[in-house]
Protein backbone atom coordinates (compact mmCIF):
# COMPACT_ATOMS: atom_id res chain seq x y z
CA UNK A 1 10.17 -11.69 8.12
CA UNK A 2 8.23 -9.85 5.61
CA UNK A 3 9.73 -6.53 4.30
CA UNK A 4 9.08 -4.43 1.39
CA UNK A 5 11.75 -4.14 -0.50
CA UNK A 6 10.18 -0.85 -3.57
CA UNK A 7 7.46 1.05 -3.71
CA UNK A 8 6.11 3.84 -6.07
CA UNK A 9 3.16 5.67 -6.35
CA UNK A 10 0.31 4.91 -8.98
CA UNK A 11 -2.50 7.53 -8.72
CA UNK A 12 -5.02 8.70 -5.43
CA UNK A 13 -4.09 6.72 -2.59
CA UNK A 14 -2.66 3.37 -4.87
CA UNK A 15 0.86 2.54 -4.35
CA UNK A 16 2.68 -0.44 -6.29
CA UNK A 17 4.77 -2.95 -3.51
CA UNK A 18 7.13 -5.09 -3.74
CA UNK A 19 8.23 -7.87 -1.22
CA UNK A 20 11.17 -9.63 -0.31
CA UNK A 21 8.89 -12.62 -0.73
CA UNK A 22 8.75 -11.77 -4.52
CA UNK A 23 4.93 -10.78 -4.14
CA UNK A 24 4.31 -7.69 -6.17
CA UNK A 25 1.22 -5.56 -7.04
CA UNK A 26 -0.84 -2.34 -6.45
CA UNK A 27 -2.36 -1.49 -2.61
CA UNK A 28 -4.92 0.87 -2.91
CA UNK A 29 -4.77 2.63 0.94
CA UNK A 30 -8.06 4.95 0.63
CA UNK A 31 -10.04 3.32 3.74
CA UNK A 32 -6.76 3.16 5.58
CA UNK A 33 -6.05 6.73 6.24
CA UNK A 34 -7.88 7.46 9.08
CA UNK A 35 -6.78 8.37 12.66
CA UNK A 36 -4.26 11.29 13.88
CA UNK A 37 -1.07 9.92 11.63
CA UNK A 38 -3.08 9.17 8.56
CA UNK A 39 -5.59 11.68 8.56
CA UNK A 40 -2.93 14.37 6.97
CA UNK A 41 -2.14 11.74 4.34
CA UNK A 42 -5.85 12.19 2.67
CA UNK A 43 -4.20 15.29 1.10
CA UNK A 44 -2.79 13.85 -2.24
CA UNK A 45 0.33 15.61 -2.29
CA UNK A 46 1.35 13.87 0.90
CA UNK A 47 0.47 10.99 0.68
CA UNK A 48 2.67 10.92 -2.54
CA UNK A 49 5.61 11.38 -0.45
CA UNK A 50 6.56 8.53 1.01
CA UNK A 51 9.66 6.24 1.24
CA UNK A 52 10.64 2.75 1.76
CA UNK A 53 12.19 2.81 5.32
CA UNK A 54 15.88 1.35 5.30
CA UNK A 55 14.76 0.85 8.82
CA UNK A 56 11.75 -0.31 9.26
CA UNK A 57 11.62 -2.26 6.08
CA UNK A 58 8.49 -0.70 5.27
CA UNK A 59 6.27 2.60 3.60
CA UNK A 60 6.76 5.57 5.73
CA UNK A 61 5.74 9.19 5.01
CA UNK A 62 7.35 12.46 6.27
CA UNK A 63 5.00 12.88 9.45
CA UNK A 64 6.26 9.07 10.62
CA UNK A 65 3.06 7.53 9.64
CA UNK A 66 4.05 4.02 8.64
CA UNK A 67 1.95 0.36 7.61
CA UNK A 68 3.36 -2.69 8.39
CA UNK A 69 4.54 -4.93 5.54
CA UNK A 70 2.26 -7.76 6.91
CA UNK A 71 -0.97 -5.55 6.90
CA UNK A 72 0.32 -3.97 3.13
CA UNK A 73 0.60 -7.84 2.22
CA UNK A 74 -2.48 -8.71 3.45
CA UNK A 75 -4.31 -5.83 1.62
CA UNK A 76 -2.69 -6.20 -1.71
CA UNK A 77 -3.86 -10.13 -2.06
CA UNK A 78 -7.16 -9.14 -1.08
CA UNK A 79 -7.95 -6.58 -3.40
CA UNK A 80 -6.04 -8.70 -6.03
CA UNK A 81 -8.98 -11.10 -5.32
CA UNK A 82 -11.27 -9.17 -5.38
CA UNK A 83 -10.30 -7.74 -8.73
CA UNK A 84 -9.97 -11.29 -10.26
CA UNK A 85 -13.68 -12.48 -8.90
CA UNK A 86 -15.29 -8.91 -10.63
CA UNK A 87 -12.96 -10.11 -13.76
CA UNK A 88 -14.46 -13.59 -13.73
CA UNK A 89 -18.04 -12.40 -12.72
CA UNK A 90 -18.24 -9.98 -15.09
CA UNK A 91 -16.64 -11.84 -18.02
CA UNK A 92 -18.69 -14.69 -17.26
């Protein structure tokens, strides 16, 4: 089962994970904060305050808003792609 294990906060809505697994990198969250639990977290300031539930083995913020580890996963090796293909595109 997939858990994160650290997390720390990089700048806007970018948070560096890391995974049981031994995956690591940076999740940027912008497009995921929408909705009743998320919407508060486009405010900076709270979105900065989050934790790494002993619990739930995941992020979770002060209003109970949480992402799970799976979907956090997913979204970090997809935007590392994508970084790497705009690296090797633009570096020809």
């Amino acid at each position: 089962m997939l858990e994160v294990t650290a997390a720390q906060y990089v700048d806007q809505f970018r948070i560096r994970i890391r995974f049981n697994n031994g995956d690591e990198g940076v999740v940027d969250l912008a497009d995921a904060l929408w909705g009743p639990m998320f919407e508060p977290l486009k405010d900076p300031a709270r979105f900065r305050r989050f934790e790494v539930s002993d619990v739930l083995h995941t992020v979770r913020w002060e209003n109970d808003a949480d992402l799970a580890p799976e979907y956090l996963h997913q979204k970090m090796v997809e935007q590392s792609d994508a970084r790497e293909r705009e690296n090797v595109l633009r570096d020809g």
